[in-house]
PDB file of N, CA and C in Angstrom:
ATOM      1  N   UNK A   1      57.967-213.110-196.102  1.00  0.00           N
ATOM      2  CA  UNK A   1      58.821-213.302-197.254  1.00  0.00           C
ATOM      3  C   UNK A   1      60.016-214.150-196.835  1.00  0.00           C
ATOM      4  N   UNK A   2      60.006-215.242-197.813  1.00  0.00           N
ATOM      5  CA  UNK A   2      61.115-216.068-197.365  1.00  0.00           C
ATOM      6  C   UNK A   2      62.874-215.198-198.227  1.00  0.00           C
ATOM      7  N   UNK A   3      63.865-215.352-197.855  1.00  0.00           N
ATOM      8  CA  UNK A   3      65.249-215.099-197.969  1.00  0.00           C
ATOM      9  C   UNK A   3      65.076-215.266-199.424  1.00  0.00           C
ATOM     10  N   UNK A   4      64.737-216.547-200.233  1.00  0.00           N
ATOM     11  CA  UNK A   4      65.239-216.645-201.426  1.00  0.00           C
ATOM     12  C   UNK A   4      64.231-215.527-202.236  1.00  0.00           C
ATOM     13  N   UNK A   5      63.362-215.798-201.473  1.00  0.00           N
ATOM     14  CA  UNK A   5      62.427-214.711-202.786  1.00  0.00           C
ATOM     15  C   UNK A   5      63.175-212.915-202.619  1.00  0.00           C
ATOM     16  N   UNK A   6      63.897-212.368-201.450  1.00  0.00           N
ATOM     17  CA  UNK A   6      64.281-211.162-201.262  1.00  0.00           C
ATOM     18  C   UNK A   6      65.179-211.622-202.604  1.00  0.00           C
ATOM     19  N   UNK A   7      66.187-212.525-202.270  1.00  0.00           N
ATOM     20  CA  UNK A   7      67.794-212.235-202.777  1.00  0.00           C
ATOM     21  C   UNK A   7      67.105-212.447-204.754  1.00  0.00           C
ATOM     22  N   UNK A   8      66.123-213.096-204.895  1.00  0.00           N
ATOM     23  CA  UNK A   8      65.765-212.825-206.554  1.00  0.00           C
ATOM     24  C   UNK A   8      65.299-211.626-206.865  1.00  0.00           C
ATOM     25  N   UNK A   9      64.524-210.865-205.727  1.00  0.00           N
ATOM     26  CA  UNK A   9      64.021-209.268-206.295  1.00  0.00           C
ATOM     27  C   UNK A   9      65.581-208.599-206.336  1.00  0.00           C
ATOM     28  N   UNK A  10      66.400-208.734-204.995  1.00  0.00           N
ATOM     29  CA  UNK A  10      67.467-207.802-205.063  1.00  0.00           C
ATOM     30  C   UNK A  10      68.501-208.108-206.376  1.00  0.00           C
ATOM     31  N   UNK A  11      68.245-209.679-206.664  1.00  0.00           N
ATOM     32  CA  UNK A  11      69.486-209.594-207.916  1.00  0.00           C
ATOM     33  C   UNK A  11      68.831-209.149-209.079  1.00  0.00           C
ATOM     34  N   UNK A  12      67.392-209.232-209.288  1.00  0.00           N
ATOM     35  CA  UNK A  12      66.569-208.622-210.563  1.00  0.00           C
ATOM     36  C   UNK A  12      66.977-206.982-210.733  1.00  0.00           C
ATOM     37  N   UNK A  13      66.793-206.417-209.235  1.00  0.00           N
ATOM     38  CA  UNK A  13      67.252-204.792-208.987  1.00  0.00           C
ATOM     39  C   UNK A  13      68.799-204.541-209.408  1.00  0.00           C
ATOM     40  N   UNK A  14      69.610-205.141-209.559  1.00  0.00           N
ATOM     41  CA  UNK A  14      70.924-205.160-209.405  1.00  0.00           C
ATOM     42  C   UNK A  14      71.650-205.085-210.806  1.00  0.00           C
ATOM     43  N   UNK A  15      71.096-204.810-211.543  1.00  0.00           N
ATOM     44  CA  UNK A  15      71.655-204.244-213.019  1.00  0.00           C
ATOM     45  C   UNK A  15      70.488-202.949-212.905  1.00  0.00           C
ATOM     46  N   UNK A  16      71.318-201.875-213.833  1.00  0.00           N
ATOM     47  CA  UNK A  16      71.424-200.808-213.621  1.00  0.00           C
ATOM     48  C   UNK A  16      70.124-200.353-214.678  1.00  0.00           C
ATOM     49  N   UNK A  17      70.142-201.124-215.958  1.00  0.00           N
ATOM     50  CA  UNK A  17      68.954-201.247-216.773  1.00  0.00           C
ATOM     51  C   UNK A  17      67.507-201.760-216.357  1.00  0.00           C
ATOM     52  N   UNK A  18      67.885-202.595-215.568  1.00  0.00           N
ATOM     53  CA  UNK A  18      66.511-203.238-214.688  1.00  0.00           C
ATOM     54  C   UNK A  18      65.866-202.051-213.580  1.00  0.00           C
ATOM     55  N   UNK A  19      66.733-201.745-213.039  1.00  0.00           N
ATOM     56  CA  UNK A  19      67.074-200.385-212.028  1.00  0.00           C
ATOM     57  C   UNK A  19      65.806-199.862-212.553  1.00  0.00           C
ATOM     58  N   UNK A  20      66.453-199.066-213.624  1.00  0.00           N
ATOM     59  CA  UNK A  20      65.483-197.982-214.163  1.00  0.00           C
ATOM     60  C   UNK A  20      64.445-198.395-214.553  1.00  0.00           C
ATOM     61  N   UNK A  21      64.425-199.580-215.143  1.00  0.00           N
ATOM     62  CA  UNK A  21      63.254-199.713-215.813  1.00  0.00           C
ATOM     63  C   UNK A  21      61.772-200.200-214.319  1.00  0.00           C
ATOM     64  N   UNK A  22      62.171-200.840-213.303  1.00  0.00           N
ATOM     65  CA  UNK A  22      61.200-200.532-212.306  1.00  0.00           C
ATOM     66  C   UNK A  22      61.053-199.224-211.688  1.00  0.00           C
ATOM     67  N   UNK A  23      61.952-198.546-211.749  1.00  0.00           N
ATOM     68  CA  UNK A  23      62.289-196.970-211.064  1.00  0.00           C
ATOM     69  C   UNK A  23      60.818-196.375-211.802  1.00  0.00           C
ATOM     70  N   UNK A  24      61.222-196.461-213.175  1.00  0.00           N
ATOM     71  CA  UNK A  24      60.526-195.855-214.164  1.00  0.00           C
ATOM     72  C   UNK A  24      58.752-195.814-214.499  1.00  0.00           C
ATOM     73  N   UNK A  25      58.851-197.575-213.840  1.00  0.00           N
ATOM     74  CA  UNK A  25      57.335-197.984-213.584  1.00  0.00           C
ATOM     75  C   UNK A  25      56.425-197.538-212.237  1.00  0.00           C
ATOM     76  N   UNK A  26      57.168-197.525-211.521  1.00  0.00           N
ATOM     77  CA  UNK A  26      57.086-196.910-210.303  1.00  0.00           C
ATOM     78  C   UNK A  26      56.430-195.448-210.422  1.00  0.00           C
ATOM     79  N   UNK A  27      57.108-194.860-211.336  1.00  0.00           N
ATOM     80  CA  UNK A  27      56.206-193.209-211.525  1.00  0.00           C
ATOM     81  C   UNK A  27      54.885-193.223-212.178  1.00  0.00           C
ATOM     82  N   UNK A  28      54.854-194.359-212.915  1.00  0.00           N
ATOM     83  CA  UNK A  28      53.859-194.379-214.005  1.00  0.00           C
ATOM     84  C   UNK A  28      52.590-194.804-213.144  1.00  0.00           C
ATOM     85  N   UNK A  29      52.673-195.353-211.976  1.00  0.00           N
ATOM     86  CA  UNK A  29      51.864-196.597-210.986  1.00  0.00           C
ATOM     87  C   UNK A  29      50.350-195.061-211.276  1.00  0.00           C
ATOM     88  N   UNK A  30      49.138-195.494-211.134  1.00  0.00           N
ATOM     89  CA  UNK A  30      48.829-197.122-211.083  1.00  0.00           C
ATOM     90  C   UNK A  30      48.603-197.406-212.259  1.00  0.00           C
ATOM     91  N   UNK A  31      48.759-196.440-213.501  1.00  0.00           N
ATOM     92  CA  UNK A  31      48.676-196.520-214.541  1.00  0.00           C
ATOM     93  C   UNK A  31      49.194-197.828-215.622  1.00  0.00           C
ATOM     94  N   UNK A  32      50.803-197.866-215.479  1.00  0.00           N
ATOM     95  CA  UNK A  32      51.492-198.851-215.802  1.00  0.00           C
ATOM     96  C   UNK A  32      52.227-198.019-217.528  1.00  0.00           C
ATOM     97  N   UNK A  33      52.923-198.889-217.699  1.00  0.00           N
ATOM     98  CA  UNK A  33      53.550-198.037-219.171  1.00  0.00           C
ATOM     99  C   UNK A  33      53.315-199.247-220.428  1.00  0.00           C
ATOM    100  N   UNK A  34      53.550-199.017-221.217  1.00  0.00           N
ATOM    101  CA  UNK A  34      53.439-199.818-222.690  1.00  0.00           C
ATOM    102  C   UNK A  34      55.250-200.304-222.482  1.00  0.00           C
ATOM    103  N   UNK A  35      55.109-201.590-222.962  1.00  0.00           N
ATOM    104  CA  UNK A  35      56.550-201.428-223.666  1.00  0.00           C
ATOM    105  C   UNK A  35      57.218-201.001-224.165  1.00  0.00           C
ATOM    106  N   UNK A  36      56.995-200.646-225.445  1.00  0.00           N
ATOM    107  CA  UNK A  36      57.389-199.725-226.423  1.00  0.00           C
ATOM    108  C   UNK A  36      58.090-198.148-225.529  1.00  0.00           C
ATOM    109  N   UNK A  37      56.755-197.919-225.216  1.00  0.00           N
ATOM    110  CA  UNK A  37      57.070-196.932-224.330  1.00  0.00           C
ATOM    111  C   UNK A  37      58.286-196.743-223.425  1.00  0.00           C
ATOM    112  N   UNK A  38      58.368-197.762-222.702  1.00  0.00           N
ATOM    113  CA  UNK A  38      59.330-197.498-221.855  1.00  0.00           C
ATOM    114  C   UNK A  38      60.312-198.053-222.417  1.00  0.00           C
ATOM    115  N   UNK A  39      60.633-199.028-223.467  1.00  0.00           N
ATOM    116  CA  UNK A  39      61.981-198.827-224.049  1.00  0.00           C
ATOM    117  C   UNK A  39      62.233-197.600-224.579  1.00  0.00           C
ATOM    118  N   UNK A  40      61.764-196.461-225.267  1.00  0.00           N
ATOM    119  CA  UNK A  40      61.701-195.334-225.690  1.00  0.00           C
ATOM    120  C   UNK A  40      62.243-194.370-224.815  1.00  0.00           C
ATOM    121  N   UNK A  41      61.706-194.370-223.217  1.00  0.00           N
ATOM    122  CA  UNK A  41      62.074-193.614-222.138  1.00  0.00           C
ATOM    123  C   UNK A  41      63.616-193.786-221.889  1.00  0.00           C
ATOM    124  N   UNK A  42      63.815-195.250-221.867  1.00  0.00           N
ATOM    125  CA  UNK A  42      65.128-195.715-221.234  1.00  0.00           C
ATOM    126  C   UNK A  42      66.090-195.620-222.378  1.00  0.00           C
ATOM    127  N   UNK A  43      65.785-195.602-223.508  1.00  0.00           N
ATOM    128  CA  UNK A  43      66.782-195.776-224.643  1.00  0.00           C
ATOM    129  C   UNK A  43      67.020-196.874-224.728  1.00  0.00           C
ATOM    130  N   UNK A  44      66.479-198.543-225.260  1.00  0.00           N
ATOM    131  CA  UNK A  44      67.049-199.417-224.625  1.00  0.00           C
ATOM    132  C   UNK A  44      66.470-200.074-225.444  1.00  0.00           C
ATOM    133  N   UNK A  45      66.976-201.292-226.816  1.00  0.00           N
ATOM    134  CA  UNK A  45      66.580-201.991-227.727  1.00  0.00           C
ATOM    135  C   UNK A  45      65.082-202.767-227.284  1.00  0.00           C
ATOM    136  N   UNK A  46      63.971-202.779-227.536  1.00  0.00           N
ATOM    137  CA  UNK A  46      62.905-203.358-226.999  1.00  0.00           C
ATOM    138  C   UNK A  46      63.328-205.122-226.506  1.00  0.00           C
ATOM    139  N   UNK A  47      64.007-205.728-227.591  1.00  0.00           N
ATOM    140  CA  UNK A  47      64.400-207.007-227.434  1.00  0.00           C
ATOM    141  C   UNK A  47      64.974-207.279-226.118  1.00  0.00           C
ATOM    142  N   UNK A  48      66.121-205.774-226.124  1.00  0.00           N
ATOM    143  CA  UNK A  48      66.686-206.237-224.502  1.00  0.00           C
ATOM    144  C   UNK A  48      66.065-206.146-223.823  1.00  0.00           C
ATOM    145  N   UNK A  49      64.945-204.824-223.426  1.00  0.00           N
ATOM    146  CA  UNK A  49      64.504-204.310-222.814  1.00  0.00           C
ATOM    147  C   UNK A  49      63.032-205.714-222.234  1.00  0.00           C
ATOM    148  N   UNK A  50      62.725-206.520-223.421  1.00  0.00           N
ATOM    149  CA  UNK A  50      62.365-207.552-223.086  1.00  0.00           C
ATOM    150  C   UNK A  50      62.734-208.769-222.089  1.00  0.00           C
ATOM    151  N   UNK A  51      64.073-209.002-222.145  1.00  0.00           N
ATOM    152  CA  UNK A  51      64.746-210.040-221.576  1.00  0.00           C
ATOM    153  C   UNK A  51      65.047-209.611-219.961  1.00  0.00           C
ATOM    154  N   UNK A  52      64.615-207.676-219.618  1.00  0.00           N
ATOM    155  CA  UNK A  52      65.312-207.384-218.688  1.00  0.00           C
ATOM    156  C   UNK A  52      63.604-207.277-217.473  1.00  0.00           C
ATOM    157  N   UNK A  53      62.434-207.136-219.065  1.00  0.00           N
ATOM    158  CA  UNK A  53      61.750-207.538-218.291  1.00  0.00           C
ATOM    159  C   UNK A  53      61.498-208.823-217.865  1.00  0.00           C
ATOM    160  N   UNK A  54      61.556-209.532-218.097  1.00  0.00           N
ATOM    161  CA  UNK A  54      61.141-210.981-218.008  1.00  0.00           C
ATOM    162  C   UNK A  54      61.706-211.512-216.522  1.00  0.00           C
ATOM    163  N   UNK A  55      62.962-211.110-216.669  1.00  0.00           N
ATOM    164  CA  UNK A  55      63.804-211.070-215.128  1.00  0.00           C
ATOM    165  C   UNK A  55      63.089-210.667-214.092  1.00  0.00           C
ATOM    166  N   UNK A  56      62.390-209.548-214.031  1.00  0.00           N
ATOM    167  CA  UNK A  56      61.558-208.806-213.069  1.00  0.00           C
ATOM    168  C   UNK A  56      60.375-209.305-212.538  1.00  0.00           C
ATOM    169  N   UNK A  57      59.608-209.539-213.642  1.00  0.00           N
ATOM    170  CA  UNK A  57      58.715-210.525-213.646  1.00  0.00           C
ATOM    171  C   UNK A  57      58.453-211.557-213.035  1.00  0.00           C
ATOM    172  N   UNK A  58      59.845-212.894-212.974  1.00  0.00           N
ATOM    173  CA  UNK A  58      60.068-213.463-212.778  1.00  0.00           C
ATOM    174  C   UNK A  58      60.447-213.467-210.907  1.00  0.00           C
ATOM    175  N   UNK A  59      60.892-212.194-210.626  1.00  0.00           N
ATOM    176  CA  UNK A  59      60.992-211.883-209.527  1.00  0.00           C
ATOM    177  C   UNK A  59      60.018-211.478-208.908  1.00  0.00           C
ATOM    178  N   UNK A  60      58.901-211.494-209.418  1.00  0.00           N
ATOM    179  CA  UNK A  60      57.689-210.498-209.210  1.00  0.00           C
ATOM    180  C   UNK A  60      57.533-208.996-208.518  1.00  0.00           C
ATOM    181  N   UNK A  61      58.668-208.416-209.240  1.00  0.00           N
ATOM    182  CA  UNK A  61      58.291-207.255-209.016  1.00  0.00           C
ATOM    183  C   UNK A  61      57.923-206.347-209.857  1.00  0.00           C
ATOM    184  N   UNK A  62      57.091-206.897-211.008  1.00  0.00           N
ATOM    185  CA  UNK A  62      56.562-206.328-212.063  1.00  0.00           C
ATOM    186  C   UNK A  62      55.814-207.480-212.750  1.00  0.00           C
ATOM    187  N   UNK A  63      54.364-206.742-213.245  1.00  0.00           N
ATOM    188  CA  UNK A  63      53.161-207.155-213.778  1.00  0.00           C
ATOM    189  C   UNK A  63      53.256-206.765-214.994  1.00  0.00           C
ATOM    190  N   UNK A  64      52.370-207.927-216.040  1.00  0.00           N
ATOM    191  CA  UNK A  64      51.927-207.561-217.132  1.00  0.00           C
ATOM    192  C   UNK A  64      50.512-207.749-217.576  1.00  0.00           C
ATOM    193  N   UNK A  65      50.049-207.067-218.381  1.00  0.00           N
ATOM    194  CA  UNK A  65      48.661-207.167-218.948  1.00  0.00           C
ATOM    195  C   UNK A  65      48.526-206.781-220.274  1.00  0.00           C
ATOM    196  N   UNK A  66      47.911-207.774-221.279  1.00  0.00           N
ATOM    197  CA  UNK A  66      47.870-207.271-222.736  1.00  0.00           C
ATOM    198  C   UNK A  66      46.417-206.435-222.805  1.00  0.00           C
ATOM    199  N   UNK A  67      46.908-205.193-223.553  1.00  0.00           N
ATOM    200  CA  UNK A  67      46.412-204.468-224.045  1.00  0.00           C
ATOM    201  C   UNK A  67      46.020-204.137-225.455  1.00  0.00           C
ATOM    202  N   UNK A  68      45.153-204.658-226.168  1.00  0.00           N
ATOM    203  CA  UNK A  68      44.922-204.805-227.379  1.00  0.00           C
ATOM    204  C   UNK A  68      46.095-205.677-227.767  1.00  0.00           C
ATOM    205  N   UNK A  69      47.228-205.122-228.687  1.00  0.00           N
ATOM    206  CA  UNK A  69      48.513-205.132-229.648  1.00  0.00           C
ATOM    207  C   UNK A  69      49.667-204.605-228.247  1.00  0.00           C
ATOM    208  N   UNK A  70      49.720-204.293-227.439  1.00  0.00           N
ATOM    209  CA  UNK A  70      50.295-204.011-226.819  1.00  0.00           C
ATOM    210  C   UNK A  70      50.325-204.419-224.742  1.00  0.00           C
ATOM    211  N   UNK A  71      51.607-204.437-224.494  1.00  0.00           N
ATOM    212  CA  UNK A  71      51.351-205.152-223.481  1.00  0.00           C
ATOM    213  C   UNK A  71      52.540-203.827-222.217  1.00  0.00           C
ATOM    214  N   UNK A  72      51.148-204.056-221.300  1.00  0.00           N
ATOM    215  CA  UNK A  72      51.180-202.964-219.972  1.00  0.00           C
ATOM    216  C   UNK A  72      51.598-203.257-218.859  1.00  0.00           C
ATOM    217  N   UNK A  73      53.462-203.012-218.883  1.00  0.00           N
ATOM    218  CA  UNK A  73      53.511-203.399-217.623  1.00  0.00           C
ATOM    219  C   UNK A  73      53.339-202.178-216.146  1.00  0.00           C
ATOM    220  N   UNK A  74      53.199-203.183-215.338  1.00  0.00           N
ATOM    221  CA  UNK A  74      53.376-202.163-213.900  1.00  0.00           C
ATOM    222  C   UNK A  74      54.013-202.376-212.766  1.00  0.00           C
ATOM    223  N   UNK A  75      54.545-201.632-212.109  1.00  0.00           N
ATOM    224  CA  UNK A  75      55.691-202.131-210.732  1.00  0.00           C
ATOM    225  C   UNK A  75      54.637-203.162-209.678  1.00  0.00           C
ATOM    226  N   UNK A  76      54.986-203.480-209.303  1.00  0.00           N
ATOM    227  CA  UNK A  76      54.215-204.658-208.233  1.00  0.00           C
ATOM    228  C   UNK A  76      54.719-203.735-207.009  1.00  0.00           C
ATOM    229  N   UNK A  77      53.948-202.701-206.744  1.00  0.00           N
ATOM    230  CA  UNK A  77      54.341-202.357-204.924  1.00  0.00           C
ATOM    231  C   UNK A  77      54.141-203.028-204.006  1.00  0.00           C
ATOM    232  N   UNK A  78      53.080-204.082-204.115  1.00  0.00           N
ATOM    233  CA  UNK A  78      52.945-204.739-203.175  1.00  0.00           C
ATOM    234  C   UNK A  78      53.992-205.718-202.482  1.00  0.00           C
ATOM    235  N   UNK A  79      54.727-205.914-203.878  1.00  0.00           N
ATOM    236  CA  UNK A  79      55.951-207.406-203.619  1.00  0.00           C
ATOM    237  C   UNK A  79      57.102-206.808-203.211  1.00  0.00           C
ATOM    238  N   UNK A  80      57.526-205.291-204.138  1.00  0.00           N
ATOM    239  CA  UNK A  80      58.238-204.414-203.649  1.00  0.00           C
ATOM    240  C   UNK A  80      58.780-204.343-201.706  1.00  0.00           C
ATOM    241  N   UNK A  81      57.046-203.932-201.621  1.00  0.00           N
ATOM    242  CA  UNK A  81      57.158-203.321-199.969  1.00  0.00           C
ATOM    243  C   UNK A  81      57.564-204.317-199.408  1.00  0.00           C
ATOM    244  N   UNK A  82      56.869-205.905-199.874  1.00  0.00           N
ATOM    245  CA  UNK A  82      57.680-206.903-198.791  1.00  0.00           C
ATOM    246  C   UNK A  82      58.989-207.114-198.537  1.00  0.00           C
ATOM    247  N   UNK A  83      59.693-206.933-199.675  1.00  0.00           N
ATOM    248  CA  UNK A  83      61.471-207.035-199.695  1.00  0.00           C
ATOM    249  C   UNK A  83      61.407-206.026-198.922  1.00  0.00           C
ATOM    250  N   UNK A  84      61.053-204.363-198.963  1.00  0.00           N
ATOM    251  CA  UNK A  84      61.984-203.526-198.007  1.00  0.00           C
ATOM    252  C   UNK A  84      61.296-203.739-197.028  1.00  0.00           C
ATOM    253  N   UNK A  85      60.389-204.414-196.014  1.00  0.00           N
ATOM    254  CA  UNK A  85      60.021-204.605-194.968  1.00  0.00           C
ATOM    255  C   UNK A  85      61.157-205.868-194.446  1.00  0.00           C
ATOM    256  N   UNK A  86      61.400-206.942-195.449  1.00  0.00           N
ATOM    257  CA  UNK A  86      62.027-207.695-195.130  1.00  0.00           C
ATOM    258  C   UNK A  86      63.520-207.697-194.172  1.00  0.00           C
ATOM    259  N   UNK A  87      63.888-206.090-195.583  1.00  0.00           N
ATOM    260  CA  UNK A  87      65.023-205.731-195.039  1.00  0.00           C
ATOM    261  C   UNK A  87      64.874-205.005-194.013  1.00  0.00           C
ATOM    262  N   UNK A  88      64.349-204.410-193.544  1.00  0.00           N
ATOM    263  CA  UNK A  88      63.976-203.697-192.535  1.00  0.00           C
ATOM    264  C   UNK A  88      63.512-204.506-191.182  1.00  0.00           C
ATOM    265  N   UNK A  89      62.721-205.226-191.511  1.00  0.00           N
ATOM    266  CA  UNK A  89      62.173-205.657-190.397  1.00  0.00           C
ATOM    267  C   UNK A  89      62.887-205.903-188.690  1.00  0.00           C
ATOM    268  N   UNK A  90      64.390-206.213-189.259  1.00  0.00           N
ATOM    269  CA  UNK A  90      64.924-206.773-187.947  1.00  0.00           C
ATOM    270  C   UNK A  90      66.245-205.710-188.257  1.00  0.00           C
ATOM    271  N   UNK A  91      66.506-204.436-188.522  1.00  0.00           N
ATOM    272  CA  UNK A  91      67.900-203.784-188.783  1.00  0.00           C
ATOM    273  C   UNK A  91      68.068-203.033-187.501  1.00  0.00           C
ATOM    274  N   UNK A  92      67.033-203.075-186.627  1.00  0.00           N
ATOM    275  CA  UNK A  92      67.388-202.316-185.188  1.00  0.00           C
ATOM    276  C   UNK A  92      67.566-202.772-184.249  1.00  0.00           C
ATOM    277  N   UNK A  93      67.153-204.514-184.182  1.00  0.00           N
ATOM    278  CA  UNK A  93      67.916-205.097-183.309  1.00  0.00           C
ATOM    279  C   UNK A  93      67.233-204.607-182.123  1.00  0.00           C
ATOM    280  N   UNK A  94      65.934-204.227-181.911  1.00  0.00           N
ATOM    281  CA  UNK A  94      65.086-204.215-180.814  1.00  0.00           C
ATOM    282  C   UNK A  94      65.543-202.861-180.350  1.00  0.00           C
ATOM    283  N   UNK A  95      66.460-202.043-181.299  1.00  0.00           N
ATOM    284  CA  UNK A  95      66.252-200.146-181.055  1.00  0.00           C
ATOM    285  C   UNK A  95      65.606-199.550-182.160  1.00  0.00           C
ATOM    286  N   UNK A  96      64.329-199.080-181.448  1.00  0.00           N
ATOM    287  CA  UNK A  96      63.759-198.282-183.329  1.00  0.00           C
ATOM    288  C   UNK A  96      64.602-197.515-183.620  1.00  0.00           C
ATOM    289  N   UNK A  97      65.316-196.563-182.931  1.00  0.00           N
ATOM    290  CA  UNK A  97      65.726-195.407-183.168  1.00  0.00           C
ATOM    291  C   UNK A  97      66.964-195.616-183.751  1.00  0.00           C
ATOM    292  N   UNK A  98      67.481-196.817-184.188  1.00  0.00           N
ATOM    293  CA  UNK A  98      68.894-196.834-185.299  1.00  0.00           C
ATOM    294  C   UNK A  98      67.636-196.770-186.780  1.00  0.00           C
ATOM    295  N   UNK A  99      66.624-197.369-186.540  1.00  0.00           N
ATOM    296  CA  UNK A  99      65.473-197.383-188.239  1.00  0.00           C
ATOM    297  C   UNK A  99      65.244-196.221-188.360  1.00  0.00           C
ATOM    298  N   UNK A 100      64.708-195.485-187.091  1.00  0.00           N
ATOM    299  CA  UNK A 100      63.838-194.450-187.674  1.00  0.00           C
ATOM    300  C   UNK A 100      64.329-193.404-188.530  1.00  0.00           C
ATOM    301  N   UNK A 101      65.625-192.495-188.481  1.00  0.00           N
ATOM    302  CA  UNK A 101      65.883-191.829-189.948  1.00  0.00           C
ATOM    303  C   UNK A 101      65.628-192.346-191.350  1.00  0.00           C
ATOM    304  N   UNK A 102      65.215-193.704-191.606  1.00  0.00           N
ATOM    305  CA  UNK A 102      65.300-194.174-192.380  1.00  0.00           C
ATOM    306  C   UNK A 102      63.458-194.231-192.473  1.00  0.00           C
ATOM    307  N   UNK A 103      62.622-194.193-191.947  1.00  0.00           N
ATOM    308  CA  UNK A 103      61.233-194.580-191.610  1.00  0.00           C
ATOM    309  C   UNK A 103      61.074-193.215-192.184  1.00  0.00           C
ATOM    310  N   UNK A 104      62.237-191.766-191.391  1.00  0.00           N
ATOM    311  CA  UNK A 104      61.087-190.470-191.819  1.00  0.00           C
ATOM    312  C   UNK A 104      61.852-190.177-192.758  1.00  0.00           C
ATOM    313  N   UNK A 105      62.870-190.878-193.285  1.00  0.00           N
ATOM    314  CA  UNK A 105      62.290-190.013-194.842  1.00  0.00           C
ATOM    315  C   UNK A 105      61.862-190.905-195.844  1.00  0.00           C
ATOM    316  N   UNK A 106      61.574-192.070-195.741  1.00  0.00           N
ATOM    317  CA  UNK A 106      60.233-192.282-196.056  1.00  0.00           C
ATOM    318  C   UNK A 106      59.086-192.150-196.142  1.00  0.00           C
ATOM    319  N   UNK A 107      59.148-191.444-194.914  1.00  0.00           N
ATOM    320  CA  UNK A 107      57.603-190.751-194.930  1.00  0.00           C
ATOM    321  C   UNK A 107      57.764-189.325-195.603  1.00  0.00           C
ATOM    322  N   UNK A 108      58.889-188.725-195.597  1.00  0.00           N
ATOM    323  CA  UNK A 108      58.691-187.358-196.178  1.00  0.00           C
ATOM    324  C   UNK A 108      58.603-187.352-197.481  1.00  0.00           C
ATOM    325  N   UNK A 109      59.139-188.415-198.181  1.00  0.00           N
ATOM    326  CA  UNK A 109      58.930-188.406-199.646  1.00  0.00           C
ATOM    327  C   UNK A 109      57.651-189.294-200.211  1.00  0.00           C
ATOM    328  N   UNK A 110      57.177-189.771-199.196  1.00  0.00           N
ATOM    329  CA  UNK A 110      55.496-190.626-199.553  1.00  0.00           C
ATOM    330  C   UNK A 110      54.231-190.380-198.955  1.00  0.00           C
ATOM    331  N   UNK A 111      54.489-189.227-198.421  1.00  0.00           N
ATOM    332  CA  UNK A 111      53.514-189.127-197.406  1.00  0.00           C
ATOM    333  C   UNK A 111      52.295-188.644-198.517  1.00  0.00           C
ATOM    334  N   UNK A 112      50.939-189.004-198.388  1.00  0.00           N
ATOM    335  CA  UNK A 112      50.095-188.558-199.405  1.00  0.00           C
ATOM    336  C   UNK A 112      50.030-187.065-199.586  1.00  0.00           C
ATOM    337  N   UNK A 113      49.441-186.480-200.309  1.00  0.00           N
ATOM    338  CA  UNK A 113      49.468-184.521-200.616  1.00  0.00           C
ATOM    339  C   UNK A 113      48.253-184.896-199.931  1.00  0.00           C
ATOM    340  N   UNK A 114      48.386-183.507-199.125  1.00  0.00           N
ATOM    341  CA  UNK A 114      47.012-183.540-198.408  1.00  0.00           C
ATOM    342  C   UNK A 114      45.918-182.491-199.595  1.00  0.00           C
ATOM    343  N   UNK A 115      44.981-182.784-200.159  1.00  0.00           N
ATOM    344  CA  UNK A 115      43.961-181.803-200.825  1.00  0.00           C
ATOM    345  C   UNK A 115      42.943-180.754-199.927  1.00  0.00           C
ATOM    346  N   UNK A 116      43.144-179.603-200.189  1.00  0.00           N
ATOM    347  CA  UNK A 116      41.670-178.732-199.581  1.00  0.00           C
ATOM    348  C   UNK A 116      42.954-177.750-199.243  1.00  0.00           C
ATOM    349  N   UNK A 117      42.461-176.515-198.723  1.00  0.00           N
ATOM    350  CA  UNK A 117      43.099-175.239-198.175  1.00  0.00           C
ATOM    351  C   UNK A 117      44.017-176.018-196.976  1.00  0.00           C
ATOM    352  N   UNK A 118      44.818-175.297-196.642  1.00  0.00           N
ATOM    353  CA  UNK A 118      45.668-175.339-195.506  1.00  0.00           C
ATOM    354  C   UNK A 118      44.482-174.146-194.799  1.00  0.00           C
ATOM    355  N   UNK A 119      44.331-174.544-193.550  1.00  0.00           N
ATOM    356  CA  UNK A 119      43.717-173.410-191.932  1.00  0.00           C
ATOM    357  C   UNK A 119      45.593-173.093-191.338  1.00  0.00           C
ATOM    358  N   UNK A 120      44.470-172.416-191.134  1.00  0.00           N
ATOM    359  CA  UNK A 120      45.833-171.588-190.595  1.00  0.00           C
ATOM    360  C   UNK A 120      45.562-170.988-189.037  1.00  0.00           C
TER     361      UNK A 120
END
């Protein structure tokens, strides 16, 4: 990932309405939400809620797909992960151990659910 493409996801992230509204897509993954819909969630005039997608979009950190009469967006994790790898990539300066608090709780809040009984 080149610099300019981080600093357009981070300024797309950087209003507080945009915020949520990928935050928001993010839960919905891999599903994706309706428009409608998620202006509804956010409280947020569809028109704006349009213009705030378009920004995102534009940043690619959010997809669209028409759905009949209606159009489905979804968070782009993939483009996502590259910005925070980006940022990440070089923050230790050749010590993991200034990253790693930051690595495990990442992992504690993503780690997959494991399915089947716990052994004991």
């Amino acid at each position: 990932m080149e610099s300019e493409e981080a600093v357009l996801a981070l300024a797309a992230l950087s209003q507080s309405t945009r915020l949520e509204a990928f935050r928001t897509l993010v839960k919905h993954e891999p599903d994706g939400l309706a428009a409608g819909d998620l202006a509804r969630q956010l409280e947020v005039p569809p028109n704006t809620l349009s213009a705030h997608l378009s920004i995102l979009t534009r940043a690619r950190l959010v997809t669209s797909e028409r759905h009949s009469r209606s159009i489905v967006y979804r968070a782009n994790l993939a483009e996502f992960r590259d910005v925070a790898v980006f940022l990440l990539r070089d923050c230790c300066g050749g010590r993991p151990e200034v990253c790693e608090p930051v690595v495990e709780s990442l992992q504690a809040c993503c780690s997959p659910k494991r399915k089947g009984r716990i052994r004991a």
